[in-house]
Protein backbone atom coordinates (compact mmCIF):
# COMPACT_ATOMS: atom_id res chain seq x y z
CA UNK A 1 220.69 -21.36 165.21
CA UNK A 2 222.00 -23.92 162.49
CA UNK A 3 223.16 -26.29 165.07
CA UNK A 4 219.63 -25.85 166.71
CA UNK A 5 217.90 -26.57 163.65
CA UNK A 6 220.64 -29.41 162.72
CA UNK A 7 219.44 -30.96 165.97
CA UNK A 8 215.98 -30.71 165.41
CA UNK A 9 216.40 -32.39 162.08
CA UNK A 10 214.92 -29.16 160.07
CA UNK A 11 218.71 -29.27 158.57
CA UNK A 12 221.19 -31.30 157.15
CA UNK A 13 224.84 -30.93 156.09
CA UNK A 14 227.21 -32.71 154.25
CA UNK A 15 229.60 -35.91 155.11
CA UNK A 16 226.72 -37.18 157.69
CA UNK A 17 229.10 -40.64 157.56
CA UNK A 18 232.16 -38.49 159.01
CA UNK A 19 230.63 -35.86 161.56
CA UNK A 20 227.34 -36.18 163.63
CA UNK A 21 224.46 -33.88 161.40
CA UNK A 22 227.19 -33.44 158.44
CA UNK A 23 228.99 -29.64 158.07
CA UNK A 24 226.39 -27.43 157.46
CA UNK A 25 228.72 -24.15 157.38
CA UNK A 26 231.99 -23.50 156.68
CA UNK A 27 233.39 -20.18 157.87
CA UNK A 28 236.45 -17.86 157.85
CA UNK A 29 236.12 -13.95 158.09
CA UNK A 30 233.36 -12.92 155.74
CA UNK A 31 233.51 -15.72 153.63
CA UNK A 32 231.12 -18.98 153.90
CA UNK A 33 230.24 -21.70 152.59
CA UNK A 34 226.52 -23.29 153.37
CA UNK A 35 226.73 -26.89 152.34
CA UNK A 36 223.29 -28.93 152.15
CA UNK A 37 221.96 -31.85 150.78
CA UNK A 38 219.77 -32.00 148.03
CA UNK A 39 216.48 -31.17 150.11
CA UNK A 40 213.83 -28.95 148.88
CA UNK A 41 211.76 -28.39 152.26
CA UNK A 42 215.61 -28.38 154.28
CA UNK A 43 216.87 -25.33 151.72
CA UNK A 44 214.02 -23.06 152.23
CA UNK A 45 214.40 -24.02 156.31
CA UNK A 46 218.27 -22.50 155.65
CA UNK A 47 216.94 -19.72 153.78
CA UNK A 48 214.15 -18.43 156.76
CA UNK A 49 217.19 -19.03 159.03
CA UNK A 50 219.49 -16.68 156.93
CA UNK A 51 216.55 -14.26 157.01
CA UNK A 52 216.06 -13.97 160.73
CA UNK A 53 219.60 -13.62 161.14
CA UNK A 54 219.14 -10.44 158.93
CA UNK A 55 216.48 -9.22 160.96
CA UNK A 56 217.73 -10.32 164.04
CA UNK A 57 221.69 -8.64 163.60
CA UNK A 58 220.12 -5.69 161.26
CA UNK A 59 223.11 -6.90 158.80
CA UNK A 60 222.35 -7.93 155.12
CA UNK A 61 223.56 -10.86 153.38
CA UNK A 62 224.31 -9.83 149.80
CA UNK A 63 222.86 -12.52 147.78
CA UNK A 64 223.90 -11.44 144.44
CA UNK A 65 227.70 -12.03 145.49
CA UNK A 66 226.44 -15.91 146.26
CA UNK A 67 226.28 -18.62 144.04
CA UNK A 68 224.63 -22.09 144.01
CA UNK A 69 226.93 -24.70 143.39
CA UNK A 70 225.74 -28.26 143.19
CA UNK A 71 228.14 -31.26 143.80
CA UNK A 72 225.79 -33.37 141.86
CA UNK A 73 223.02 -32.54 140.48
CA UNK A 74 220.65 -31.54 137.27
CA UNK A 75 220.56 -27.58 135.51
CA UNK A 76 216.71 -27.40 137.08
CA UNK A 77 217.42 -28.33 140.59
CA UNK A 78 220.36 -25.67 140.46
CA UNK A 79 218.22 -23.15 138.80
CA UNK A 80 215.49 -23.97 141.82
CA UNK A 81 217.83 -23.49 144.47
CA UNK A 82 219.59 -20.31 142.53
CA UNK A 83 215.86 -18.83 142.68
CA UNK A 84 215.32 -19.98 145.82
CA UNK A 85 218.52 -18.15 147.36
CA UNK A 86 217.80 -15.26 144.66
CA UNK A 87 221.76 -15.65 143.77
CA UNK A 88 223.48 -16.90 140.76
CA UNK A 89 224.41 -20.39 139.60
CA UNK A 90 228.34 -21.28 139.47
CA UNK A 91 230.58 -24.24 138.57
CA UNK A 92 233.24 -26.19 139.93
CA UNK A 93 236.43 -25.34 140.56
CA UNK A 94 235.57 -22.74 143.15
CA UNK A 95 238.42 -20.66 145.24
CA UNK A 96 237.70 -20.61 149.29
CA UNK A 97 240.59 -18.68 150.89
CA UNK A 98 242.29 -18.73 147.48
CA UNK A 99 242.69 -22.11 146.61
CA UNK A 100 240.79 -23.53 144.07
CA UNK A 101 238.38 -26.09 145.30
CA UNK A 102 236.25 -29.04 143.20
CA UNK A 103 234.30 -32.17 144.10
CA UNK A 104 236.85 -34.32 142.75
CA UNK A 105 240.64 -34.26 141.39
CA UNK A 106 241.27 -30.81 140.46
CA UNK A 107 243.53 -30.19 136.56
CA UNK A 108 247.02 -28.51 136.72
CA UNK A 109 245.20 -25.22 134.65
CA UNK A 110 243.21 -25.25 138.24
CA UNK A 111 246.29 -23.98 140.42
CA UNK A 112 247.95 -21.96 137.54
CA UNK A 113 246.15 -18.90 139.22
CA UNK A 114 247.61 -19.39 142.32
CA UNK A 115 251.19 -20.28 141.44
CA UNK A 116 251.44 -17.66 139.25
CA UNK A 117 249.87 -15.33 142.57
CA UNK A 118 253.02 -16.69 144.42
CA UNK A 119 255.95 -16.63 142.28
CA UNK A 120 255.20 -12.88 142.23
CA UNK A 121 255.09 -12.76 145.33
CA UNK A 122 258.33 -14.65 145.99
CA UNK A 123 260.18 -12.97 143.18
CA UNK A 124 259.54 -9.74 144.86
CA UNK A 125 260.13 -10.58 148.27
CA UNK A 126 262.94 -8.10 149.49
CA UNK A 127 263.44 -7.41 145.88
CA UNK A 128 266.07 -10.49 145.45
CA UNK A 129 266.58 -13.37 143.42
CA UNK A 130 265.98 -16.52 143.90
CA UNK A 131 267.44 -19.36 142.05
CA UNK A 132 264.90 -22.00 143.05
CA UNK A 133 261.99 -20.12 141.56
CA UNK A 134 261.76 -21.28 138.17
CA UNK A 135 259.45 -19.98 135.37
C-alpha cells in the first residue's frame, strides 16, 4: 500500500536524490521507522493508510509507544504531527536495533550505552577473562 501510494504521489519518503520516491519505511521485526517529508496533506495520507491497515489485518498499532521525531524542523510542526499521529514527541539520538541513531555526527556519551551493553556481555562470555577488554 505505501509503495502504491508512493507511486501515485499521495506519499513521499526521504533521500528522493538517492532512491526513486525516497524510503518511506524502514522495517525489522516489530520495529519501524516511517520517514516523511515535511508535508501536512502527505502525513495525514500515511496516517489513513496506517488506519486501514488496522482495519484491514484486525491488528493495532500502539501509538503511544511512537514518537515524532523531526530531522529539522520547529516545536509546532512537531507538536502538529505528534497530534496528528496521537503519539509523543522525541529527540535525537534515537536507538533502531540498538544503536543509537542522529541526523548528524553522533557524541562519544551517545554509544556509552551500548559499549557498556557489550563489555558485559564479553566479560561474561563462558565466564573467562579477557585481556583485551579494557575498562
Amino acid at each position: 500500500m505505501v509503495k502504491r501510494a508512493q507511486h501515485n504521489g499521495l506519499l513521499c519518503g526521504l533521500a528522493e536524490n538517492l532512491i526513486p520516491r525516497g524510503v518511506a519505511i524502514l522495517q525489522y521485526a516489530d520495529d519501524t521507522i516511517i520517514c516523511l517529508k515535511n508535508d501536512f496533506e502527505k502525513a495525514r495520507n500515511m496516517k489513513l493508510l496506517l488506519y486501514l491497515y488496522e482495519v484491514m489485518s484486525g491488528l493495532k498499532i500502539n501509538f503511544s509507544k511512537s514518537e515524532i521525531i523531526l530531522v529539522n524542523g520547529d516545536n509546532d510542526t512537531q507538536i502538529f504531527y505528534a497530534e496528528l499521529f496521537n503519539c509523543q514527541a522525541g529527540l535525537f539520538p534515537i536507538k533502531y536495533l540498538g544503536v543509537p541513531m542522529g541526523p548528524g555526527r553522533l557524541h562519544i556519551k551517545d554509544w556509552v550505552p551500548l559499549q557498556e551493553k557489550n563489555l558485559k556481555k564479553l566479560s561474561t562470555w563462558k565466564g573467562g577473562s579477557y585481556p583485551w577488554l579494557v575498562d
